[in-house]
PDB file of N, CA and C in Angstrom:
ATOM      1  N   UNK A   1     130.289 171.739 200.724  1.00  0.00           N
ATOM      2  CA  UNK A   1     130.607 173.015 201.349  1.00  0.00           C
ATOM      3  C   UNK A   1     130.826 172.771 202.832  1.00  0.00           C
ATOM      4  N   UNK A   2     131.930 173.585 203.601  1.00  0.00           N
ATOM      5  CA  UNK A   2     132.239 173.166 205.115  1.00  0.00           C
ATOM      6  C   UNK A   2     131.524 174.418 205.451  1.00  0.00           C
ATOM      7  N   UNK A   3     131.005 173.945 206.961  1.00  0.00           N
ATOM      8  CA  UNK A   3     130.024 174.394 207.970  1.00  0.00           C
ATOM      9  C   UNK A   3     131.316 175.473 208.369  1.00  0.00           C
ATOM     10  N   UNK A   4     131.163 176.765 208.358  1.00  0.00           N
ATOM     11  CA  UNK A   4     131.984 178.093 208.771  1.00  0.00           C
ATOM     12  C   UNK A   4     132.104 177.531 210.364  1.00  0.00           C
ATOM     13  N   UNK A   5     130.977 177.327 211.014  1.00  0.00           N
ATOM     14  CA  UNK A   5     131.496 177.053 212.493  1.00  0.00           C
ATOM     15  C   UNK A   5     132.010 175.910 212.648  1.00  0.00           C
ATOM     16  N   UNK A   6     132.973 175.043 212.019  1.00  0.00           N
ATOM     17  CA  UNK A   6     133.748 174.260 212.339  1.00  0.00           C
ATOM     18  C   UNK A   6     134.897 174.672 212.774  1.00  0.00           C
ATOM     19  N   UNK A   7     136.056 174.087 213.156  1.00  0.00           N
ATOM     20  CA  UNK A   7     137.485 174.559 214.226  1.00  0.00           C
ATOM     21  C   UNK A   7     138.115 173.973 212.555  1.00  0.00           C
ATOM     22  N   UNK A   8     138.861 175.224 212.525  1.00  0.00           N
ATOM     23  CA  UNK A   8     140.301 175.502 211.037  1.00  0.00           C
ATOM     24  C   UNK A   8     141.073 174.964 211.947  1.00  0.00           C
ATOM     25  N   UNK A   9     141.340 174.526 212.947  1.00  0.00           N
ATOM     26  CA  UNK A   9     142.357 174.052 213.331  1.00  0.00           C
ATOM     27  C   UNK A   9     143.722 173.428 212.389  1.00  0.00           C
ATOM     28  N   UNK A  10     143.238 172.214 211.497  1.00  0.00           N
ATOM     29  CA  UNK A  10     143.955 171.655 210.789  1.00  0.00           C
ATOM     30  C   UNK A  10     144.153 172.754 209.414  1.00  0.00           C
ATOM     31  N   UNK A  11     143.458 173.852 209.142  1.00  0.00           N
ATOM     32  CA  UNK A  11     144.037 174.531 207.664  1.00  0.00           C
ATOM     33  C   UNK A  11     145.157 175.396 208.421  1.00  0.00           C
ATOM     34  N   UNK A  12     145.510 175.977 209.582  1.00  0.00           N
ATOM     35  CA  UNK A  12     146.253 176.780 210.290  1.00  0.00           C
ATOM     36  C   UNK A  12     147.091 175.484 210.407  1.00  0.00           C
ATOM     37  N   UNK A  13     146.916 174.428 211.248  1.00  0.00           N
ATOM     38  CA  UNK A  13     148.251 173.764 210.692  1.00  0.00           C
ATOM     39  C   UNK A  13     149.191 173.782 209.834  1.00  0.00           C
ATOM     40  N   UNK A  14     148.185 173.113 208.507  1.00  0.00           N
ATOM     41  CA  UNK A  14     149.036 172.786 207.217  1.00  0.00           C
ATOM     42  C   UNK A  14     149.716 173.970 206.627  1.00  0.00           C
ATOM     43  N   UNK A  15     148.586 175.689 206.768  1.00  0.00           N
ATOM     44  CA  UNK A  15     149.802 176.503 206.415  1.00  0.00           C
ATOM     45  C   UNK A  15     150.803 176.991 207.599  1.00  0.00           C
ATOM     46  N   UNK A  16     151.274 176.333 208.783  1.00  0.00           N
ATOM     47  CA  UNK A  16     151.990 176.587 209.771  1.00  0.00           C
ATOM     48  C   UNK A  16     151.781 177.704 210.454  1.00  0.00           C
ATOM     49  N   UNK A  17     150.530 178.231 210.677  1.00  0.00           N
ATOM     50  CA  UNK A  17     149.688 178.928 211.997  1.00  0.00           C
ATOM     51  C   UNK A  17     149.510 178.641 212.882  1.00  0.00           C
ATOM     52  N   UNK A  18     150.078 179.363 213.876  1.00  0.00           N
ATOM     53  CA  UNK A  18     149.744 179.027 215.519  1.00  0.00           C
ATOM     54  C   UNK A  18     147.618 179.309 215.249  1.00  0.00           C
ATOM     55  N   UNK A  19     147.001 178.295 216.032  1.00  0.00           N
ATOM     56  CA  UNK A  19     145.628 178.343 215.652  1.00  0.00           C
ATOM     57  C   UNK A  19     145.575 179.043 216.863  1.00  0.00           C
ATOM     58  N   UNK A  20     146.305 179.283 218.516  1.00  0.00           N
ATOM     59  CA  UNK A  20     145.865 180.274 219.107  1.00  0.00           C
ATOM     60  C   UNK A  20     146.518 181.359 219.130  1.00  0.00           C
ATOM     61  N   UNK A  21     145.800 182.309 218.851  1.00  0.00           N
ATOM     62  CA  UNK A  21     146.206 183.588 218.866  1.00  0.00           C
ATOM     63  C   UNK A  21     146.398 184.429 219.856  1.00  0.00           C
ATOM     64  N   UNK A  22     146.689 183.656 221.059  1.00  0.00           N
ATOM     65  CA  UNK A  22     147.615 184.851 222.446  1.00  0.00           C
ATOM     66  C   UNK A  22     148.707 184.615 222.186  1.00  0.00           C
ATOM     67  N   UNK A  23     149.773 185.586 222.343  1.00  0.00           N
ATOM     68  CA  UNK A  23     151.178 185.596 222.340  1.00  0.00           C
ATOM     69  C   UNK A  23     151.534 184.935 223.592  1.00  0.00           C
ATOM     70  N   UNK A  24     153.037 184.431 222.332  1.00  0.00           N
ATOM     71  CA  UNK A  24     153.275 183.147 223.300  1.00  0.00           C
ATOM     72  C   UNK A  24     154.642 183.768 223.701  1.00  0.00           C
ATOM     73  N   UNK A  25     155.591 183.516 225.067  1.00  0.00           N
ATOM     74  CA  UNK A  25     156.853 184.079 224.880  1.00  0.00           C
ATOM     75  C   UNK A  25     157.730 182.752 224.726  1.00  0.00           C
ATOM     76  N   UNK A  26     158.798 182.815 223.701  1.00  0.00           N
ATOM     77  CA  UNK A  26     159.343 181.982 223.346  1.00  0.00           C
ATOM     78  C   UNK A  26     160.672 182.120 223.841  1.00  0.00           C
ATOM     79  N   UNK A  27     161.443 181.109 224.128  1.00  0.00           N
ATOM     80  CA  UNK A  27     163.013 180.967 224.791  1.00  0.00           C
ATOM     81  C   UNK A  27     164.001 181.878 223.652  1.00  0.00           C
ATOM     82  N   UNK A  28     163.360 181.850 222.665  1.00  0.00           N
ATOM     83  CA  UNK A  28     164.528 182.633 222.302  1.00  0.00           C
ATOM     84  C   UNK A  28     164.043 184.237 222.218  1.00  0.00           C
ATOM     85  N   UNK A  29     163.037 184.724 222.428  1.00  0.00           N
ATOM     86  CA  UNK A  29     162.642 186.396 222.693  1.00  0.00           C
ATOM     87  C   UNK A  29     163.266 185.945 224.456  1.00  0.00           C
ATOM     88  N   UNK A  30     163.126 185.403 225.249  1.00  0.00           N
ATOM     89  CA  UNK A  30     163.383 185.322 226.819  1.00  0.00           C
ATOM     90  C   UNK A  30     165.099 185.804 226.792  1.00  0.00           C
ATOM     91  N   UNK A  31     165.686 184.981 225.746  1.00  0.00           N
ATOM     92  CA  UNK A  31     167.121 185.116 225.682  1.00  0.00           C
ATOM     93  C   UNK A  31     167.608 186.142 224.546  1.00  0.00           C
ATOM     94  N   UNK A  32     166.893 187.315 223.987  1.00  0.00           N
ATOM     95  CA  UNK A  32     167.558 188.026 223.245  1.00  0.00           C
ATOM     96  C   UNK A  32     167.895 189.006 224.284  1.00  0.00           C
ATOM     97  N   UNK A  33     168.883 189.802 223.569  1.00  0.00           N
ATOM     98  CA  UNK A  33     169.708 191.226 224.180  1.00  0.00           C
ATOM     99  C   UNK A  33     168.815 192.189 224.273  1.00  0.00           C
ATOM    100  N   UNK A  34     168.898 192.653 224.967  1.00  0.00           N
ATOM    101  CA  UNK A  34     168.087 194.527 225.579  1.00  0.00           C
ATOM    102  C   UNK A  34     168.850 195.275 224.564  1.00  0.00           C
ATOM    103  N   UNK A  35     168.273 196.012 223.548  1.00  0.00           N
ATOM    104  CA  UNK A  35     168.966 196.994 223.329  1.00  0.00           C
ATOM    105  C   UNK A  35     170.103 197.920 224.075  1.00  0.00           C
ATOM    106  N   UNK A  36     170.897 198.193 223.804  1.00  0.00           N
ATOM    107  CA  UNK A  36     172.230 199.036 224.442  1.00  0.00           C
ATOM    108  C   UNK A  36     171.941 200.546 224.231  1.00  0.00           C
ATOM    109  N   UNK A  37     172.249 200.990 225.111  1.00  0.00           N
ATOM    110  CA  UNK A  37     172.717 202.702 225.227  1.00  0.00           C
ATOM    111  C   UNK A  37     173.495 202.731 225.198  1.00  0.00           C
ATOM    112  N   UNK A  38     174.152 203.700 224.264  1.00  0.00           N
ATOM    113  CA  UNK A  38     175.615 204.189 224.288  1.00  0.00           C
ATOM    114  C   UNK A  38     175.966 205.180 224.870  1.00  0.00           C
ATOM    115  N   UNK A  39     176.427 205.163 225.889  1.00  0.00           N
ATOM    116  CA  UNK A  39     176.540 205.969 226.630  1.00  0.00           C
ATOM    117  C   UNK A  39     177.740 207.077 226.614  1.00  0.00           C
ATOM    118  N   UNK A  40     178.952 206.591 225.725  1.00  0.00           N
ATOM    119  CA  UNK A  40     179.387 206.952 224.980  1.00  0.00           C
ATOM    120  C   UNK A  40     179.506 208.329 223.882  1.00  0.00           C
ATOM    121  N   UNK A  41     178.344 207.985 223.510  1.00  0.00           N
ATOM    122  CA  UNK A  41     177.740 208.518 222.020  1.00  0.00           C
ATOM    123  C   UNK A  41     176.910 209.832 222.877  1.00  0.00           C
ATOM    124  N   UNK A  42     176.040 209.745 224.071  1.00  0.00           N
ATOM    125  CA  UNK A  42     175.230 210.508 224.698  1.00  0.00           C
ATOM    126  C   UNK A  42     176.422 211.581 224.946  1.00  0.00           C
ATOM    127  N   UNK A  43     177.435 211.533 225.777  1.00  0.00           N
ATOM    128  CA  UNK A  43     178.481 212.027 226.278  1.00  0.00           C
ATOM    129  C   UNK A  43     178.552 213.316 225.040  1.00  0.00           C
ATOM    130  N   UNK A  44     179.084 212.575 224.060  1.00  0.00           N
ATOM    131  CA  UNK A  44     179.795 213.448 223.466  1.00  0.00           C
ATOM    132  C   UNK A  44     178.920 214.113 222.074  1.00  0.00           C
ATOM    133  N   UNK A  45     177.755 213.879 222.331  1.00  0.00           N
ATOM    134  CA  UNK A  45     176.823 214.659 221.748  1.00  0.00           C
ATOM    135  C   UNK A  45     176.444 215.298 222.104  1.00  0.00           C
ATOM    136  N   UNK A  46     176.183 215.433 223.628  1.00  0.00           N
ATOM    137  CA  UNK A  46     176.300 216.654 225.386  1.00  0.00           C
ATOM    138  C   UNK A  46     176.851 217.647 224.541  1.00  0.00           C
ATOM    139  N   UNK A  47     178.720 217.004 224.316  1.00  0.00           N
ATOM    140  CA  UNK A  47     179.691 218.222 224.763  1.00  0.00           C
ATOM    141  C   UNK A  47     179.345 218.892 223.036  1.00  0.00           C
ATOM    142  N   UNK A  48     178.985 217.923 222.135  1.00  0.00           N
ATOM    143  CA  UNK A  48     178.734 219.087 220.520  1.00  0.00           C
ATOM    144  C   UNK A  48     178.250 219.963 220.451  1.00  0.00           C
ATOM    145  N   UNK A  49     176.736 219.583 221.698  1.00  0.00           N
ATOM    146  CA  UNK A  49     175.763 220.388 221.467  1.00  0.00           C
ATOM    147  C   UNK A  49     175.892 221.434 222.094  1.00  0.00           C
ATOM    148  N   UNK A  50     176.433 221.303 223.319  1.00  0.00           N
ATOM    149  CA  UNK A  50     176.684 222.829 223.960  1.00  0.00           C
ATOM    150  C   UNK A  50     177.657 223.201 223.463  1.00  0.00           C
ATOM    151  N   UNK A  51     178.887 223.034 222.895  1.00  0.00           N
ATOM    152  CA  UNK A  51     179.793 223.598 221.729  1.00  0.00           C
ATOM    153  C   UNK A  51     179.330 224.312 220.720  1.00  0.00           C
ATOM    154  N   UNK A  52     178.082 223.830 219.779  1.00  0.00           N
ATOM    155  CA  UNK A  52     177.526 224.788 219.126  1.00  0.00           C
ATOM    156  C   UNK A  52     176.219 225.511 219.655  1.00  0.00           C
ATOM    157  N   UNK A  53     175.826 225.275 220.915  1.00  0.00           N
ATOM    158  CA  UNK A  53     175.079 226.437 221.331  1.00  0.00           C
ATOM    159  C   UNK A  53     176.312 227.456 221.482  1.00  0.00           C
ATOM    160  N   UNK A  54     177.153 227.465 222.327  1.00  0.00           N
ATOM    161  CA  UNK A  54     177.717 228.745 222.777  1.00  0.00           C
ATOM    162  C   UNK A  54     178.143 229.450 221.736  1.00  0.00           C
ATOM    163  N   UNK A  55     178.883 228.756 220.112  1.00  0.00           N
ATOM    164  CA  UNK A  55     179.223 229.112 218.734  1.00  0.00           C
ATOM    165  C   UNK A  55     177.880 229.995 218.378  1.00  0.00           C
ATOM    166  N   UNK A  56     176.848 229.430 218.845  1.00  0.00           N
ATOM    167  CA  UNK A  56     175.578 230.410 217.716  1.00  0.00           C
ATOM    168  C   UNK A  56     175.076 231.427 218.740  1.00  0.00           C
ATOM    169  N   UNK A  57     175.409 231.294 220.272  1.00  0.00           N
ATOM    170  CA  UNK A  57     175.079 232.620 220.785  1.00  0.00           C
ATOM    171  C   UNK A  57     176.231 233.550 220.370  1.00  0.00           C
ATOM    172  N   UNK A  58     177.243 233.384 220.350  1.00  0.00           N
ATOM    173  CA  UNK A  58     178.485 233.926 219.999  1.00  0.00           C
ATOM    174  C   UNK A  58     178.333 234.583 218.820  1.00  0.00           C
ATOM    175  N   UNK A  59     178.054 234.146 217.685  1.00  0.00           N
ATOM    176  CA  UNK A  59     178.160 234.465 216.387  1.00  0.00           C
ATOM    177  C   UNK A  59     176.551 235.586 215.969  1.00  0.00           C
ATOM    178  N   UNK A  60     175.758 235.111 216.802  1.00  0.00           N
ATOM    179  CA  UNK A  60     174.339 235.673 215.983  1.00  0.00           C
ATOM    180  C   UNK A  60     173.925 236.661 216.799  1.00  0.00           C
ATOM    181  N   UNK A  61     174.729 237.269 217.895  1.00  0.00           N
ATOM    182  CA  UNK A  61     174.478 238.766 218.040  1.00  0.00           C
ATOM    183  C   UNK A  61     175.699 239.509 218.065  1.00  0.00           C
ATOM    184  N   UNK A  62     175.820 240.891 217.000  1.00  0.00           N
ATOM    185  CA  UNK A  62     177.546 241.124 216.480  1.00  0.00           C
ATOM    186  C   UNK A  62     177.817 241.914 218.015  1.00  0.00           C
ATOM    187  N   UNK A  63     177.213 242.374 218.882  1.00  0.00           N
ATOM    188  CA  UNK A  63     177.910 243.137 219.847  1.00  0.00           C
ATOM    189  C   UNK A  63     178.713 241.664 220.322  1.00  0.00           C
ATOM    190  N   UNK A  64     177.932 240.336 220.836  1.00  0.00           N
ATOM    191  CA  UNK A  64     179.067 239.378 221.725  1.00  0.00           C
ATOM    192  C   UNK A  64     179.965 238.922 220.668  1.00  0.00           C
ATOM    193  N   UNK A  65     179.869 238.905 219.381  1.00  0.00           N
ATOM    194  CA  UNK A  65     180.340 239.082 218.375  1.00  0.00           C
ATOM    195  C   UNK A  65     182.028 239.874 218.681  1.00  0.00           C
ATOM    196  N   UNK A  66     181.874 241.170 218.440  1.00  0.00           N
ATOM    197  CA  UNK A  66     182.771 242.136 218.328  1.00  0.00           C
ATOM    198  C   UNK A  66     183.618 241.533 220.061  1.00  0.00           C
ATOM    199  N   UNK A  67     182.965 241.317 221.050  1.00  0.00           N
ATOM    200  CA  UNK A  67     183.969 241.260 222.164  1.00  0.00           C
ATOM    201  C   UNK A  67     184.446 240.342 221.828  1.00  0.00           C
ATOM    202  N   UNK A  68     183.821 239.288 221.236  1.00  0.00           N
ATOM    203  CA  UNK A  68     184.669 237.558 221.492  1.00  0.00           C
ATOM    204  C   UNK A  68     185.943 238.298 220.240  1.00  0.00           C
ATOM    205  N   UNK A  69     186.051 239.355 219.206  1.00  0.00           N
ATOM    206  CA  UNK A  69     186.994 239.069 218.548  1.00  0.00           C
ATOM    207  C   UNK A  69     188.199 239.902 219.493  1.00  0.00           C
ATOM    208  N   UNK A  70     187.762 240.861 220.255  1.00  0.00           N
ATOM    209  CA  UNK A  70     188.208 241.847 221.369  1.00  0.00           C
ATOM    210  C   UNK A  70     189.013 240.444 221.959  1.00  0.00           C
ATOM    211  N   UNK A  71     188.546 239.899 222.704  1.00  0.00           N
ATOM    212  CA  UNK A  71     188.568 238.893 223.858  1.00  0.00           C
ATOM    213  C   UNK A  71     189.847 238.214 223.109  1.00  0.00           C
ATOM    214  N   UNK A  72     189.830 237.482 221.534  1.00  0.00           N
ATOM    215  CA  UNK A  72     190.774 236.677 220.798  1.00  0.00           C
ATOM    216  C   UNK A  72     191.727 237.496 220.864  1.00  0.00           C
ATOM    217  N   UNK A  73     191.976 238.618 220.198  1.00  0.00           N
ATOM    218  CA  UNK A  73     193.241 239.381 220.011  1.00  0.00           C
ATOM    219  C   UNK A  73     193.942 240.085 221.190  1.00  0.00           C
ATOM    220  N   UNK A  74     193.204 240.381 222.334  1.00  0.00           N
ATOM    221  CA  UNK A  74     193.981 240.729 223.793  1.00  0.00           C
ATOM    222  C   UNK A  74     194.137 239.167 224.766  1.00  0.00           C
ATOM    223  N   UNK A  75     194.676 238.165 224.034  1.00  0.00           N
ATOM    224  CA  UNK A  75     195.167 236.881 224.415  1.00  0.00           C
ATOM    225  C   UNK A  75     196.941 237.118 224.370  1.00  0.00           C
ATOM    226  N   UNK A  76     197.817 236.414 225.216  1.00  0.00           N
ATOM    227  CA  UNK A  76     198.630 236.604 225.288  1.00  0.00           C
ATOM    228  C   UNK A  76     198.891 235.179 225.384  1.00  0.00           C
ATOM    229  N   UNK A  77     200.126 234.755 224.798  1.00  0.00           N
ATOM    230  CA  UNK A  77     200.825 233.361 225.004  1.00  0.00           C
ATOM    231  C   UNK A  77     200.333 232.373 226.204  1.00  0.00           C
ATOM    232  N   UNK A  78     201.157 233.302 227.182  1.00  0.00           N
ATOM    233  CA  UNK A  78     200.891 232.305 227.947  1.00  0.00           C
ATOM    234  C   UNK A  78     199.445 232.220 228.748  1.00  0.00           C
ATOM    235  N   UNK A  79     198.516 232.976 228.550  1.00  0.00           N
ATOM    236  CA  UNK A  79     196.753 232.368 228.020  1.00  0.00           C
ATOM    237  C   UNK A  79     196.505 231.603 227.139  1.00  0.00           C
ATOM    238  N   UNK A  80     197.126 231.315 225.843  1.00  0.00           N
ATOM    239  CA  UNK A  80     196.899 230.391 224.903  1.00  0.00           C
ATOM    240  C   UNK A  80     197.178 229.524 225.434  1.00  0.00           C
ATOM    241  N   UNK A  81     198.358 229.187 225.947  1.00  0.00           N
ATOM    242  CA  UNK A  81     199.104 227.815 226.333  1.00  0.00           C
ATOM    243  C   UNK A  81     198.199 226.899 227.945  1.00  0.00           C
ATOM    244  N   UNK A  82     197.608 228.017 228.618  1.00  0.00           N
ATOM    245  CA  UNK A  82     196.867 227.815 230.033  1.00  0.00           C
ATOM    246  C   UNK A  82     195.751 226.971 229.183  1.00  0.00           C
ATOM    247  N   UNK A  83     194.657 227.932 228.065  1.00  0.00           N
ATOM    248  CA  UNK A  83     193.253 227.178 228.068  1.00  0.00           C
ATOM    249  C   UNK A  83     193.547 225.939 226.644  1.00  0.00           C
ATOM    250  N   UNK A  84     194.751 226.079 226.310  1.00  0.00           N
ATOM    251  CA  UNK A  84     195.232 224.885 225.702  1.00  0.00           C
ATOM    252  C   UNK A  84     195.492 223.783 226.715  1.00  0.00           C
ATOM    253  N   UNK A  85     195.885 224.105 227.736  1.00  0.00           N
ATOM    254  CA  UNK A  85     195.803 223.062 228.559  1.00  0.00           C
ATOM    255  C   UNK A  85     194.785 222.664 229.397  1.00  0.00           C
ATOM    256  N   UNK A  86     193.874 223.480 229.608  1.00  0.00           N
ATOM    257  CA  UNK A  86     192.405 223.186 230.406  1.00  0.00           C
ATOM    258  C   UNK A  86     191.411 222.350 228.798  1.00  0.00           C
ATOM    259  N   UNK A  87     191.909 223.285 227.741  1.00  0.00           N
ATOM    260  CA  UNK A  87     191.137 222.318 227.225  1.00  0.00           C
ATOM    261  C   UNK A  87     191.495 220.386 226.811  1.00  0.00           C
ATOM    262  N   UNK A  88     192.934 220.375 226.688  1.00  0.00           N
ATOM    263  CA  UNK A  88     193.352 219.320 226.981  1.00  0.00           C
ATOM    264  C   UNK A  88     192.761 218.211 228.667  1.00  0.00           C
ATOM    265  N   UNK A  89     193.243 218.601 229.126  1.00  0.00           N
ATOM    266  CA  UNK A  89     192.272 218.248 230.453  1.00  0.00           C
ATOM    267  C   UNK A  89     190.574 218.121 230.422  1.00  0.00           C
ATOM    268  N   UNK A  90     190.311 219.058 229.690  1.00  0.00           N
ATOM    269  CA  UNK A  90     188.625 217.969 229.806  1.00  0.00           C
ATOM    270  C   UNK A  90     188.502 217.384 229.040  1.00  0.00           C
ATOM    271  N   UNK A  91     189.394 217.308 228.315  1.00  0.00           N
ATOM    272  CA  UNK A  91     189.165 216.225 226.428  1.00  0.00           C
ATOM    273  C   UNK A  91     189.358 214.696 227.383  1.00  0.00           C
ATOM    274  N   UNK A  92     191.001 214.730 228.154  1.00  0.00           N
ATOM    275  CA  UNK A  92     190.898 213.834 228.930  1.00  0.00           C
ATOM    276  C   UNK A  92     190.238 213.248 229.984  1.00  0.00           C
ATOM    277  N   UNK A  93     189.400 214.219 230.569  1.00  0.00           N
ATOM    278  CA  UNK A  93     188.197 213.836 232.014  1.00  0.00           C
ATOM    279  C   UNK A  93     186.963 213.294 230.667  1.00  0.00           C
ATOM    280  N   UNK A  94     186.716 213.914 229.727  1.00  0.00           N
ATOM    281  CA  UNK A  94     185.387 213.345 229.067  1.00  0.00           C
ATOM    282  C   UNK A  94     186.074 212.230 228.269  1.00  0.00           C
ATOM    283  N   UNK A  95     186.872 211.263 227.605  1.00  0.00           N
ATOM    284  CA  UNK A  95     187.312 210.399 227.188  1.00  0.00           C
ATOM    285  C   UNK A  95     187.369 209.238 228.946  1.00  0.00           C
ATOM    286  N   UNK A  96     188.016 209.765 229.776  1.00  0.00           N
ATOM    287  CA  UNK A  96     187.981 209.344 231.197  1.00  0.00           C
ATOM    288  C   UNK A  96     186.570 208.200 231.574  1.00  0.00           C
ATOM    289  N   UNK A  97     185.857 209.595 231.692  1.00  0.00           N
ATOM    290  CA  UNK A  97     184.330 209.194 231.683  1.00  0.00           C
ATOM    291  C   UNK A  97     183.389 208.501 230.745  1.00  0.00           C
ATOM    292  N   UNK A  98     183.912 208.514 229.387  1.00  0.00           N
ATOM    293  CA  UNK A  98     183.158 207.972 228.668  1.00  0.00           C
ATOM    294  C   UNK A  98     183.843 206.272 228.758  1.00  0.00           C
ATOM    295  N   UNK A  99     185.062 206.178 229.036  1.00  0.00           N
ATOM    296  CA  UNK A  99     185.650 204.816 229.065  1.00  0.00           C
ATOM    297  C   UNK A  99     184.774 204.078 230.532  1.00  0.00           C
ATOM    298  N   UNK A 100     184.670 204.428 231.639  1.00  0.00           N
ATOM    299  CA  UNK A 100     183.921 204.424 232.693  1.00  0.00           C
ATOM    300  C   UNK A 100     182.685 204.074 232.444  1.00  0.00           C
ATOM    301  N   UNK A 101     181.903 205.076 232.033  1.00  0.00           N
ATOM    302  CA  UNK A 101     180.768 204.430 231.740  1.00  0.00           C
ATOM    303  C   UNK A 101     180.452 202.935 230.630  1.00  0.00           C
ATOM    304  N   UNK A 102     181.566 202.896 229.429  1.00  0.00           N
ATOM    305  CA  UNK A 102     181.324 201.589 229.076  1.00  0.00           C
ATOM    306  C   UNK A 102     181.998 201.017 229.292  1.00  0.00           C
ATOM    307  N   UNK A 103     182.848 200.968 230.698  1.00  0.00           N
ATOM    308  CA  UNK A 103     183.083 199.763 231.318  1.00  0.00           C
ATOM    309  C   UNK A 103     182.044 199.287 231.978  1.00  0.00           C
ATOM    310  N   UNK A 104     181.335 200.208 232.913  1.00  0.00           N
ATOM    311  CA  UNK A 104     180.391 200.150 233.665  1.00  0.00           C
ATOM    312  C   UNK A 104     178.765 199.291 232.907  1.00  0.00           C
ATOM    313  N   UNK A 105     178.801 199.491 231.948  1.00  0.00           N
ATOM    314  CA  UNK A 105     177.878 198.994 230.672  1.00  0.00           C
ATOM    315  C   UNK A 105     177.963 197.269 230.249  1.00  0.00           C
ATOM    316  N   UNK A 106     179.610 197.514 230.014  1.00  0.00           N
ATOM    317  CA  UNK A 106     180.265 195.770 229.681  1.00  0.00           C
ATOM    318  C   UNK A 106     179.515 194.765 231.434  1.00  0.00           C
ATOM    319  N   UNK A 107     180.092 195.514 232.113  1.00  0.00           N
ATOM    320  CA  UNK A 107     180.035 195.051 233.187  1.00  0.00           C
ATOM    321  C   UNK A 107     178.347 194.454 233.873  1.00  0.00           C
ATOM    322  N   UNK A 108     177.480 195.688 233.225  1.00  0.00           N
ATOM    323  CA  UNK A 108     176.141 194.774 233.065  1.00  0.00           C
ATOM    324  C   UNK A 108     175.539 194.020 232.291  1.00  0.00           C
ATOM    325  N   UNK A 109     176.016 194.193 230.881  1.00  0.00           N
ATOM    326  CA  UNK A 109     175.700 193.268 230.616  1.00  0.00           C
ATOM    327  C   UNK A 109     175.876 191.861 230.897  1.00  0.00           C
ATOM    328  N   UNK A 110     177.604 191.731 231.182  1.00  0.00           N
ATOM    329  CA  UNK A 110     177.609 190.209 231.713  1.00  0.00           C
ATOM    330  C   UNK A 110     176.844 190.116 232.980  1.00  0.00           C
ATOM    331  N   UNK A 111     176.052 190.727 233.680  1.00  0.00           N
ATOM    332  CA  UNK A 111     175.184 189.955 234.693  1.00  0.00           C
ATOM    333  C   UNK A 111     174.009 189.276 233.957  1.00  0.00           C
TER     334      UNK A 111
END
């Protein structure tokens, strides 16, 4: 029978156990990647979410209800064609910005 206070040293060997147990940092945890933010993805989950907030304040009380349908049908052409074009324009400033920021992203990582 082996004396319990002897050093396992050699049974942690043979089954390939580090016998000390402080963490060690190894070259390859030193050299893995940081997780990424997408910064991207943040952007345009922004613009969903306040898209369907303003949809469910809109929809779930019928008085702002009844104006927004007021508001749709006293539209005239060339109002359609204006916030067709403002909305075009921020589709392009938030595509803009989202390219920006993962350039800005690429760009750290290679440091």
């Amino acid at each position: 029978m082996t004396d319990p206070t002897t050093d396992n040293t050699e049974i942690l060997d043979d089954l390939g156990l580090d016998p000390d147990p402080t963490p060690h940092a190894t070259p390859e945890a030193e050299r893995m990647p940081h997780p990424r933010i997408r910064f991207g993805a943040l952007v345009w989950g922004l613009v969903v979410t306040v898209i369907s907030a303003i949809t469910l304040l809109i929809t779930t009380d019928p008085s702002k209800s009844r104006e927004f349908v007021a508001w749709i049908d006293g539209l005239t052409e060339p109002a359609i064609g204006l916030i067709a074009l403002i909305a075009l324009g921020a589709l392009v400033l938030l595509i803009g910005l989202v390219s920006l920021l993962r350039q800005v992203q690429r760009r750290g990582d290679r440091d």
